[in-house]
C-alpha atoms as a PDB file:
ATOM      1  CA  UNK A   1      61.343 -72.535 -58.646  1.00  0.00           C
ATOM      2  CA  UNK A   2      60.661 -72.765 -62.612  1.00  0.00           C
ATOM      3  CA  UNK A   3      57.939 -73.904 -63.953  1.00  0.00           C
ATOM      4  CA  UNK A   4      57.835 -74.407 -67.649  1.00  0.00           C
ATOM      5  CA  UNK A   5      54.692 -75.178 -69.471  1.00  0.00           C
ATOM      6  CA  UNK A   6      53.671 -75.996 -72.851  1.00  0.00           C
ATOM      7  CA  UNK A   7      49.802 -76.680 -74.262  1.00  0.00           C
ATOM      8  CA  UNK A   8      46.946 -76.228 -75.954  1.00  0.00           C
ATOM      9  CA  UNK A   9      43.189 -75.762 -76.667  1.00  0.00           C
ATOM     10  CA  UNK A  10      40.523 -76.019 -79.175  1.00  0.00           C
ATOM     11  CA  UNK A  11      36.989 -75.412 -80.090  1.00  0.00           C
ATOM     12  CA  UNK A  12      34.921 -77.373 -82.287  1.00  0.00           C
ATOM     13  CA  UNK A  13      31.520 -76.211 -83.264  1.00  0.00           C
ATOM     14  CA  UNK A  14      29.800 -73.224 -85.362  1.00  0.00           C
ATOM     15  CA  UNK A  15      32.992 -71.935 -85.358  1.00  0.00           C
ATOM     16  CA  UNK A  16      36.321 -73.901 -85.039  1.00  0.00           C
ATOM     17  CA  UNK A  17      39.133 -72.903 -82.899  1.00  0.00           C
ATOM     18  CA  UNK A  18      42.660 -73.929 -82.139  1.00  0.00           C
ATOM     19  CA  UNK A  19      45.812 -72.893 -79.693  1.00  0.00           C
ATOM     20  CA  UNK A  20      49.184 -73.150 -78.591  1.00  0.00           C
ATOM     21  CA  UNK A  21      50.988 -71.849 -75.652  1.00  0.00           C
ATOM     22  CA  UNK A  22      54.455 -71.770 -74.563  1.00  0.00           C
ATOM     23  CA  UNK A  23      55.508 -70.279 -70.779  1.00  0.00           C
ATOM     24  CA  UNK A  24      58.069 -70.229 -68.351  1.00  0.00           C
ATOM     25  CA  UNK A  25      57.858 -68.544 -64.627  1.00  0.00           C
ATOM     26  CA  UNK A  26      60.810 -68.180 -62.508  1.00  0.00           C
ATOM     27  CA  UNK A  27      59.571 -67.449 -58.510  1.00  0.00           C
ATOM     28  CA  UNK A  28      62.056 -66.799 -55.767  1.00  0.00           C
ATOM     29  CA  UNK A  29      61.603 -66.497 -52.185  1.00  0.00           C
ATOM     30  CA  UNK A  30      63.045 -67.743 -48.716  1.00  0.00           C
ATOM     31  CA  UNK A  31      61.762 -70.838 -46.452  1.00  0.00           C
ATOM     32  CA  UNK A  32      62.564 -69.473 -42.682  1.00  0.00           C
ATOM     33  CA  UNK A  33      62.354 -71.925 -39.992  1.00  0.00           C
ATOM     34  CA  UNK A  34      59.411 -71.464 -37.686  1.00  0.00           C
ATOM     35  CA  UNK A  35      59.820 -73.689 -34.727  1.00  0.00           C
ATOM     36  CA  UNK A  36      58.890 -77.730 -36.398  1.00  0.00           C
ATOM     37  CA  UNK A  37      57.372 -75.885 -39.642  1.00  0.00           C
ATOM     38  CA  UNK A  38      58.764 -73.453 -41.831  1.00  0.00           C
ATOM     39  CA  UNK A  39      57.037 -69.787 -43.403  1.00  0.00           C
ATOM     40  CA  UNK A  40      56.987 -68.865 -47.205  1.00  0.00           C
ATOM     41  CA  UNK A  41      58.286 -65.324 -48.117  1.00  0.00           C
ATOM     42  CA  UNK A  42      57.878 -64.147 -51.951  1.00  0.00           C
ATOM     43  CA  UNK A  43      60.667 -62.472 -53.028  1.00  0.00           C
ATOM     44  CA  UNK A  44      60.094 -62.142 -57.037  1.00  0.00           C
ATOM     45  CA  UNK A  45      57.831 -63.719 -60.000  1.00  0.00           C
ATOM     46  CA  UNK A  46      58.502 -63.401 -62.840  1.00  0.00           C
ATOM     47  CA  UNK A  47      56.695 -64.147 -66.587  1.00  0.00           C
ATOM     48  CA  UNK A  48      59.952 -64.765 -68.074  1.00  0.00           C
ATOM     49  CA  UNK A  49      58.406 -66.520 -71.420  1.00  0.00           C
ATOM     50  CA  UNK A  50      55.283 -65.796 -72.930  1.00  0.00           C
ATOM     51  CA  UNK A  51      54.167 -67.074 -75.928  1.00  0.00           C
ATOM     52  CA  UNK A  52      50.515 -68.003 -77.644  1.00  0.00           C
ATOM     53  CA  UNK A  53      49.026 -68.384 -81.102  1.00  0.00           C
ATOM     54  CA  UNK A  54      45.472 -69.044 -82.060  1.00  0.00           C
ATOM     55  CA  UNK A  55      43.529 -69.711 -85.312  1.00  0.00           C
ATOM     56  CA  UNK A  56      40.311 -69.713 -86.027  1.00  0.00           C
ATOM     57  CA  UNK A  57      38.024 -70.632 -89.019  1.00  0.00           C
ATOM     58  CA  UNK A  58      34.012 -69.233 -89.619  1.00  0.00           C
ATOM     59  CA  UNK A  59      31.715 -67.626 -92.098  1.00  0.00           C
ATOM     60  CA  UNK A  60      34.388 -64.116 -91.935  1.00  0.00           C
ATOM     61  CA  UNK A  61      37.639 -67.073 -92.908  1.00  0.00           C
ATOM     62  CA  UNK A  62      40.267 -67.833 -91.398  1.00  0.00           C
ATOM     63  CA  UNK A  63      41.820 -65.446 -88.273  1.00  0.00           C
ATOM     64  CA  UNK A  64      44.651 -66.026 -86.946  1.00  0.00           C
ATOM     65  CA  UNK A  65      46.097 -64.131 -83.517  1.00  0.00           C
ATOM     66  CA  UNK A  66      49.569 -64.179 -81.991  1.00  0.00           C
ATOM     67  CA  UNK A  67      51.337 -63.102 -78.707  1.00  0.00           C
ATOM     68  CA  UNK A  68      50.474 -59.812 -78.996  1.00  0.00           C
ATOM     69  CA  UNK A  69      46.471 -60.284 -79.448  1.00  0.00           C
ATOM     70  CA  UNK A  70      46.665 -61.880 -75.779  1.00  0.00           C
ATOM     71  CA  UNK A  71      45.937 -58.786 -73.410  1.00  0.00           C
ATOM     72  CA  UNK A  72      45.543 -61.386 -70.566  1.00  0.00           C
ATOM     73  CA  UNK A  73      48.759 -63.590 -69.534  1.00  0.00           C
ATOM     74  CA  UNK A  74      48.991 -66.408 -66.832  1.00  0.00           C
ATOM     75  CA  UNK A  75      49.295 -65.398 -63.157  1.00  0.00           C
ATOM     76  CA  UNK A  76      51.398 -68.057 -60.651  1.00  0.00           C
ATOM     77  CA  UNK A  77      49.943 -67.789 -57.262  1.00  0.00           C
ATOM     78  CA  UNK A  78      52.202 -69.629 -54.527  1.00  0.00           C
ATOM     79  CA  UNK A  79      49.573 -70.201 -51.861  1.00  0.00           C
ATOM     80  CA  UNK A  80      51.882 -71.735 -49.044  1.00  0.00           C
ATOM     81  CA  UNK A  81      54.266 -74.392 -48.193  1.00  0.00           C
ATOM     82  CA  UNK A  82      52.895 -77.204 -45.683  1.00  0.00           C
ATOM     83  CA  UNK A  83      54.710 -79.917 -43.244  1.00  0.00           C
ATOM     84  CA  UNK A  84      52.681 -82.992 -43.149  1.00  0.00           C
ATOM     85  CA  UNK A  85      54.053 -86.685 -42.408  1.00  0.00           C
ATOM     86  CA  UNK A  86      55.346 -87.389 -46.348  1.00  0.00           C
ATOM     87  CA  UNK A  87      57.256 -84.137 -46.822  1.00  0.00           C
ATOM     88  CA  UNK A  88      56.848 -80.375 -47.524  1.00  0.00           C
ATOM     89  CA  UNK A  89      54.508 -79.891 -50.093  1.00  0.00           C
ATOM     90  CA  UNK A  90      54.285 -77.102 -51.960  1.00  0.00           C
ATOM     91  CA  UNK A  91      50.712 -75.175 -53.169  1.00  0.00           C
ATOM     92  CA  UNK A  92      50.650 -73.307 -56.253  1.00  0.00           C
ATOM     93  CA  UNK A  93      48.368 -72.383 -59.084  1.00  0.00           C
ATOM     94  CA  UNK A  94      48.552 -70.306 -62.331  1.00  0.00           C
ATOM     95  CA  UNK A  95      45.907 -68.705 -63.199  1.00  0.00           C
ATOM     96  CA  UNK A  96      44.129 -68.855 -66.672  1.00  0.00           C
ATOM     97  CA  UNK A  97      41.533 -66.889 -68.687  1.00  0.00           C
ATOM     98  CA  UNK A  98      39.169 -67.213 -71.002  1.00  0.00           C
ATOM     99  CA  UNK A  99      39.888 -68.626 -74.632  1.00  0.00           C
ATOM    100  CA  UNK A 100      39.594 -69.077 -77.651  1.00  0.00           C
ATOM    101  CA  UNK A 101      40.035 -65.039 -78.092  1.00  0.00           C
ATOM    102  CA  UNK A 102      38.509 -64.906 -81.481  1.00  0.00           C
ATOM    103  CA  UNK A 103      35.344 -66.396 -80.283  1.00  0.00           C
ATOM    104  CA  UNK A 104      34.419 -64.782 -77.020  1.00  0.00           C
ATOM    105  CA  UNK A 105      30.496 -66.031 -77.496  1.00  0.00           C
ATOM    106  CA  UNK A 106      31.861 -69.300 -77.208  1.00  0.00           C
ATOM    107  CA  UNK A 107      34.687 -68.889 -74.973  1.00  0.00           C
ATOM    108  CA  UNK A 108      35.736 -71.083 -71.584  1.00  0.00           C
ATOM    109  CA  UNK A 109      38.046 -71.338 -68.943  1.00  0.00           C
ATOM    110  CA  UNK A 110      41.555 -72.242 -69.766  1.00  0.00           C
ATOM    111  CA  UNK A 111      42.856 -74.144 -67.302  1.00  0.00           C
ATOM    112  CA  UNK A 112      46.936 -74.014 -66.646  1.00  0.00           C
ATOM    113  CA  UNK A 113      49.163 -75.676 -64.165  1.00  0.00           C
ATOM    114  CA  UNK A 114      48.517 -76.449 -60.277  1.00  0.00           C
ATOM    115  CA  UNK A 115      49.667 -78.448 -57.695  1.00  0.00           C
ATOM    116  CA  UNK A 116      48.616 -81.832 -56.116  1.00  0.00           C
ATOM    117  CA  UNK A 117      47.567 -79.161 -53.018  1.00  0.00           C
ATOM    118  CA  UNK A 118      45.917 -77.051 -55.064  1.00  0.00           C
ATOM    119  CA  UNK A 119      43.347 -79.982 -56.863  1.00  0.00           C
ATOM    120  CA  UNK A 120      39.890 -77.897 -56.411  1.00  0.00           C
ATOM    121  CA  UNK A 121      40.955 -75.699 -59.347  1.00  0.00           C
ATOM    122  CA  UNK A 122      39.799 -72.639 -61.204  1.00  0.00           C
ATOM    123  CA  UNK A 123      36.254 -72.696 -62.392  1.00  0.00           C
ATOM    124  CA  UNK A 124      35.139 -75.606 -59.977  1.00  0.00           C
ATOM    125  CA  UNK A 125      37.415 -78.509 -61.981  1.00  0.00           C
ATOM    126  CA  UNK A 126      39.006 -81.270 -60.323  1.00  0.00           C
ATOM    127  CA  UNK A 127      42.204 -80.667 -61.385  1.00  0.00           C
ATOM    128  CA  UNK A 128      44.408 -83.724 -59.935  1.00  0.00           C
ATOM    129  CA  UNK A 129      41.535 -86.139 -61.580  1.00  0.00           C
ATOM    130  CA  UNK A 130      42.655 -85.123 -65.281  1.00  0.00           C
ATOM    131  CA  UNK A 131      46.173 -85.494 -65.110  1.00  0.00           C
ATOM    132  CA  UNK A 132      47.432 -88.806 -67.795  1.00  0.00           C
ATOM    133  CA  UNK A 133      50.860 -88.957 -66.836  1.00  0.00           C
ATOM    134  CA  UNK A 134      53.409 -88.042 -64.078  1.00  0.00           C
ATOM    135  CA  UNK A 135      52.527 -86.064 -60.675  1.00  0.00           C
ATOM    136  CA  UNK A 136      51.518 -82.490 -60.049  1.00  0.00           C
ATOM    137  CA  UNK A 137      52.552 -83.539 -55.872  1.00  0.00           C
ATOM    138  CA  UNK A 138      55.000 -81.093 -55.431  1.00  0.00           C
ATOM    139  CA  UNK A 139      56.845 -82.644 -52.094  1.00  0.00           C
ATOM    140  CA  UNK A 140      60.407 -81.562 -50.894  1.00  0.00           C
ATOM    141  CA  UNK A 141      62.350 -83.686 -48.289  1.00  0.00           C
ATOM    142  CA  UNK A 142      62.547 -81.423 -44.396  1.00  0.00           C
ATOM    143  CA  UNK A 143      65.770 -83.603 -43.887  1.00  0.00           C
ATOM    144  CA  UNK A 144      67.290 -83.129 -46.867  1.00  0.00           C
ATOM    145  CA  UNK A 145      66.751 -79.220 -46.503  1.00  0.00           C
ATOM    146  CA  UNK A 146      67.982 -79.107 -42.814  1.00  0.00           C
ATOM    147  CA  UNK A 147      71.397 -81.014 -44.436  1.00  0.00           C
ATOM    148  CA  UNK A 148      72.058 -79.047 -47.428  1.00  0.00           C
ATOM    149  CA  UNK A 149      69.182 -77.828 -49.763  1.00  0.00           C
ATOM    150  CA  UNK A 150      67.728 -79.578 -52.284  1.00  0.00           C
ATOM    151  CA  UNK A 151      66.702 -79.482 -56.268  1.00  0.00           C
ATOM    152  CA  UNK A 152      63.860 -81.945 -57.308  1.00  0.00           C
ATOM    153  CA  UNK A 153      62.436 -81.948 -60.961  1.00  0.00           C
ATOM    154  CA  UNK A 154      58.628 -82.488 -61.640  1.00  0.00           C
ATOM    155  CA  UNK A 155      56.445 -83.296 -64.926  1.00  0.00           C
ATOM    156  CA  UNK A 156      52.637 -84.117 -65.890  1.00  0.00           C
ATOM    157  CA  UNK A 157      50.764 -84.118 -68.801  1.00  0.00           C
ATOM    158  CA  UNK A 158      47.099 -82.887 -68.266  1.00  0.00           C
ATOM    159  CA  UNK A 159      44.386 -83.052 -70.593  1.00  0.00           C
ATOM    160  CA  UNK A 160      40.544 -82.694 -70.644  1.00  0.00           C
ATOM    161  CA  UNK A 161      37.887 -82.587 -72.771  1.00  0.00           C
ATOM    162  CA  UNK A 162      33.709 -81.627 -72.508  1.00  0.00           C
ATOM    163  CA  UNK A 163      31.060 -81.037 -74.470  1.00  0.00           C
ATOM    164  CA  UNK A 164      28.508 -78.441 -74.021  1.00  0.00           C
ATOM    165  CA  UNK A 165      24.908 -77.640 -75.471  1.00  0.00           C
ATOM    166  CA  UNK A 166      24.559 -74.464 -76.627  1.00  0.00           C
ATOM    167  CA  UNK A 167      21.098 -73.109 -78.504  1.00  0.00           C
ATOM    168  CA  UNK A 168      21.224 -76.380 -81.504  1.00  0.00           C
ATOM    169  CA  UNK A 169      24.543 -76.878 -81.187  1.00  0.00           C
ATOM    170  CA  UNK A 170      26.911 -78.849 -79.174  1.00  0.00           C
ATOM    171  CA  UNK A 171      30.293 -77.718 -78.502  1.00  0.00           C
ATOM    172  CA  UNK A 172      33.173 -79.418 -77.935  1.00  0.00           C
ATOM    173  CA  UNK A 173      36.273 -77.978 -75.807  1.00  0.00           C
ATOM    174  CA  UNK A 174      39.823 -79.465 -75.477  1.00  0.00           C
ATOM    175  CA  UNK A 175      42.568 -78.376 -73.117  1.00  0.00           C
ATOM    176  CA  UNK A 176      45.383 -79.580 -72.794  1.00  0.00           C
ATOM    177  CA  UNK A 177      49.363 -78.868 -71.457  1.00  0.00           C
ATOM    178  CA  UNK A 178      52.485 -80.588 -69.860  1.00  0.00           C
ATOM    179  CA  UNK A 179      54.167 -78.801 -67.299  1.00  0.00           C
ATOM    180  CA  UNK A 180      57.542 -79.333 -65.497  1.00  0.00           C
ATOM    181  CA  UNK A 181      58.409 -77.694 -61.940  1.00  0.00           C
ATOM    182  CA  UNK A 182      62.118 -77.748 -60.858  1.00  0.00           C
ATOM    183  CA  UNK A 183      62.572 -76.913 -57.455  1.00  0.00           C
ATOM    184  CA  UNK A 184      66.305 -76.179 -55.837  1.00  0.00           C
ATOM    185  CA  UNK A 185      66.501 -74.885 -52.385  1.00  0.00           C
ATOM    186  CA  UNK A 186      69.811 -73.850 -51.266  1.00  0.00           C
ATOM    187  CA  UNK A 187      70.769 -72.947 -47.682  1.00  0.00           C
ATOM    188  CA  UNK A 188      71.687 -69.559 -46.631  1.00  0.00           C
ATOM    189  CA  UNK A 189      74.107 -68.336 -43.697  1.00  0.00           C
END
């Protein structure tokens, strides 16, 4: 599987804040039959792409941070793979972190990728109910694996946006990505 994501975030308020991210994972691992259902093994993840840039304006200037000023990076967690009557869907989530970096008194949960599975995201958001375009329902065919594997593309654009009180001041936080999850299964002997 590769999922391939691009977004970003901003800050309005005392201070104003903006981002960009780029990322690509690449996950491996092996379906084994299990009787009618099938078991998940990880094999590898990898963070094969990593790349974010932030700027920032306040009473100090203008700040701006790059790839390296990131100490935290985006963690895919592929939960489990589960047989119901439409297919095989897949679970997964990456894991965010707190943004924008050059504000942390104002910071807040940035929200990346999941699946349809996985809709009661990070921080207590409902996930599947921001998503504008597409379908995070990550759903492989059990007949077309059993006859020859399988490679299915999938794309959404997510976005969300809150405002928050804060002492005399209200704050306003944007988030926003489009991700793309290709899938290829191939049988082994």
């Amino acid at each position: 599987m590769t999922i391939t994501v691009r977004g970003e975030y901003g800050l309005e308020g005392r201070t104003n804040a903006s981002g960009q991210y780029d990322f690509t994972f690449v996950w491996s691992g092996w379906l084994k039959s299990d009787g009618e259902d099938y078991l998940l093994l990880h094999e590898r993840c990898d963070l094969v792409k990593w790349e974010a840039e932030e700027r920032s304006n306040g009473p100090d200037g203008i700040l701006l941070l790059t790839t390296n000023d990131f100490d935290e990076r985006p963690e895919l967690k592929v939960n489990y793979l589960l047989k119901t009557g439409k297919g095989l869907l897949l679970d997964f989530l990456i894991q965010g972190f707190e943004v924008p970096r050059s504000v942390p008194r104002d910071a807040f949960y940035l929200h990346f990728p999941a699946s349809a599975e996985n809709g009661s995201h990070e921080a207590g958001l409902q996930y599947n109910l921001f998503i504008t375009k597409g379908s995070n329902s990550i759903i492989l065919n059990d007949a077309a694996l059993k006859k020859g594997g399988e490679e299915k593309k999938f794309s959404w654009t997510w976005r969300y946006r809150t405002g928050v009180q804060k002492k005399n001041q209200i704050l306003f936080m944007t988030n926003r990505h489009e991700a793309e999850a290709t899938l290829v299964v191939t049988p082994q002997k």
